[in-house]
Protein backbone atom coordinates (compact mmCIF):
# COMPACT_ATOMS: atom_id res chain seq x y z
CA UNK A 1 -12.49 11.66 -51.86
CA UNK A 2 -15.51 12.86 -50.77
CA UNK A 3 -16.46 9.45 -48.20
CA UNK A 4 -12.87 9.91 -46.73
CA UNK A 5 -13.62 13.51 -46.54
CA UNK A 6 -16.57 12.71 -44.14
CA UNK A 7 -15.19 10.48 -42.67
CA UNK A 8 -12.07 12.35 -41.66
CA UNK A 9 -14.82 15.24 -40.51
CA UNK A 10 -16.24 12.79 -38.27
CA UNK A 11 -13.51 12.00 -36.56
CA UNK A 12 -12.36 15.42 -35.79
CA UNK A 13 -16.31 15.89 -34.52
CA UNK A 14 -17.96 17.26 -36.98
CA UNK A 15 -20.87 15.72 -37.51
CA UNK A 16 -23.84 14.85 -38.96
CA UNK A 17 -21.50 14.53 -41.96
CA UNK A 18 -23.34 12.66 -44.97
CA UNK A 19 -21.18 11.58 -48.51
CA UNK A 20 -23.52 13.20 -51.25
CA UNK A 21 -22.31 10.92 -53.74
CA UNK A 22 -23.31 12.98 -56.41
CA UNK A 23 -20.86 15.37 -55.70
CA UNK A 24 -20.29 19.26 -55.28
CA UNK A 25 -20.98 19.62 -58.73
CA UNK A 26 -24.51 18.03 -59.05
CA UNK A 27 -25.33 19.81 -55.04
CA UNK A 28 -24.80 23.41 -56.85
CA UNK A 29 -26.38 22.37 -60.44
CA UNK A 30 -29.70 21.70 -58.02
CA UNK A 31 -29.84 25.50 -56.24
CA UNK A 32 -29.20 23.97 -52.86
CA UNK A 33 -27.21 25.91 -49.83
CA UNK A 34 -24.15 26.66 -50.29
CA UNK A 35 -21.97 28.57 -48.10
CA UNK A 36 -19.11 31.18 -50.14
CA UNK A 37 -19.41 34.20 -52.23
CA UNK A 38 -19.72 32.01 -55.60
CA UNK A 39 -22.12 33.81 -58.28
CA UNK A 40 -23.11 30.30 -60.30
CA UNK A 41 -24.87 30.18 -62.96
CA UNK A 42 -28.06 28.79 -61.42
CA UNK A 43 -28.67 31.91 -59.68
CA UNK A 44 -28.75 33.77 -63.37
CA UNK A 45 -31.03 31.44 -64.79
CA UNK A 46 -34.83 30.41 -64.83
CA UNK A 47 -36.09 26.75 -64.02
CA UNK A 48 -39.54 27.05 -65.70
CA UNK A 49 -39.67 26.50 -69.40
CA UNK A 50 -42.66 27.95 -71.68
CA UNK A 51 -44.05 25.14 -73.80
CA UNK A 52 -46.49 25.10 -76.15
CA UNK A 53 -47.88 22.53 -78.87
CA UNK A 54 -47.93 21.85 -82.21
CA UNK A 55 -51.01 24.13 -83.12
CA UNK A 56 -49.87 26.71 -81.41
CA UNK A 57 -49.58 29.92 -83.30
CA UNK A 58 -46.66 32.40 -83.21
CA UNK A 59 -48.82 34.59 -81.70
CA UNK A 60 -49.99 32.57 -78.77
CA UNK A 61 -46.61 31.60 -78.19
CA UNK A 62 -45.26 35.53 -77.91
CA UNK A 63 -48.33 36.16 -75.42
CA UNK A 64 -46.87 32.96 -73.21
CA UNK A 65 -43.48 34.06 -73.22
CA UNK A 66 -44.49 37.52 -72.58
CA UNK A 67 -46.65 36.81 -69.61
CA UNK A 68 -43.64 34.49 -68.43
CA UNK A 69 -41.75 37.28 -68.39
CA UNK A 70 -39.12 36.04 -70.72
CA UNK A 71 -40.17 39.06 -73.47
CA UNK A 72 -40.15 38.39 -77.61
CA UNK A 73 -37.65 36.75 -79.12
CA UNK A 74 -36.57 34.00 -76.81
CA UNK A 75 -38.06 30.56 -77.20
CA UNK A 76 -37.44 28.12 -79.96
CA UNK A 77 -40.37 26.25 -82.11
CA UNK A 78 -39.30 22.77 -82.90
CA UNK A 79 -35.86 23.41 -85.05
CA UNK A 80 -36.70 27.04 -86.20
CA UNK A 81 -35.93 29.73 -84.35
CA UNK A 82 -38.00 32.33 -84.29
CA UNK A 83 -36.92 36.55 -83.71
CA UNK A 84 -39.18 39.52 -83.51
C-alpha cells in the first residue's frame, strides 16, 4: 500500500513523497513527527535505561535510579525484582 500510496501522491503533486518501508508503525515507535492529536505511548515513556553491573549493590543501584529520576522501586536486578 504504502509505495502506491506515494505514488498516487505524486501524481496528484504532492511531492517529495518517500515509501518508508518500515511503515507507520515503526515511524511512531521511533518519536518522529507526526501530524494528529494521537497521545502514543512513546510520548509516556523514557528512552534511557539505568544499568548497573554485577557488583553493584542495592544501594548503589537506588542512588542511580533516584538521580535518574525514575524514584525506588522501579528497576529489575537480573530475574529478581526488587521493591522498597
Amino acid at each position: 500500500m504504502s509505495p502506491r500510496a506515494a505514488w498516487r501522491l505524486e501524481a496528484t503533486g504532492f511531492g517529495p513523497v518517500y515509501d518508508y518501508a518500515a511503515g507507520k508503525a515503526d515511524w511512531l515507535a521511533a518519536d518522529l513527527p507526526f501530524e494528529g492529536t494521537a497521545e502514543l505511548a512513546g510520548m509516556f515513556t523514557r528512552r534511557g535505561v539505568a544499568t548497573v553491573g554485577e557488583r553493584t549493590t542495592a544501594a548503589q543501584a537506588l542512588r542511580l535510579l533516584e538521580a535518574q529520576g525514575f524514584g525506588q522501586g522501579s528497576g529489575v536486578f537480573r530475574e529478581c525484582p526488587f521493591l522498597s
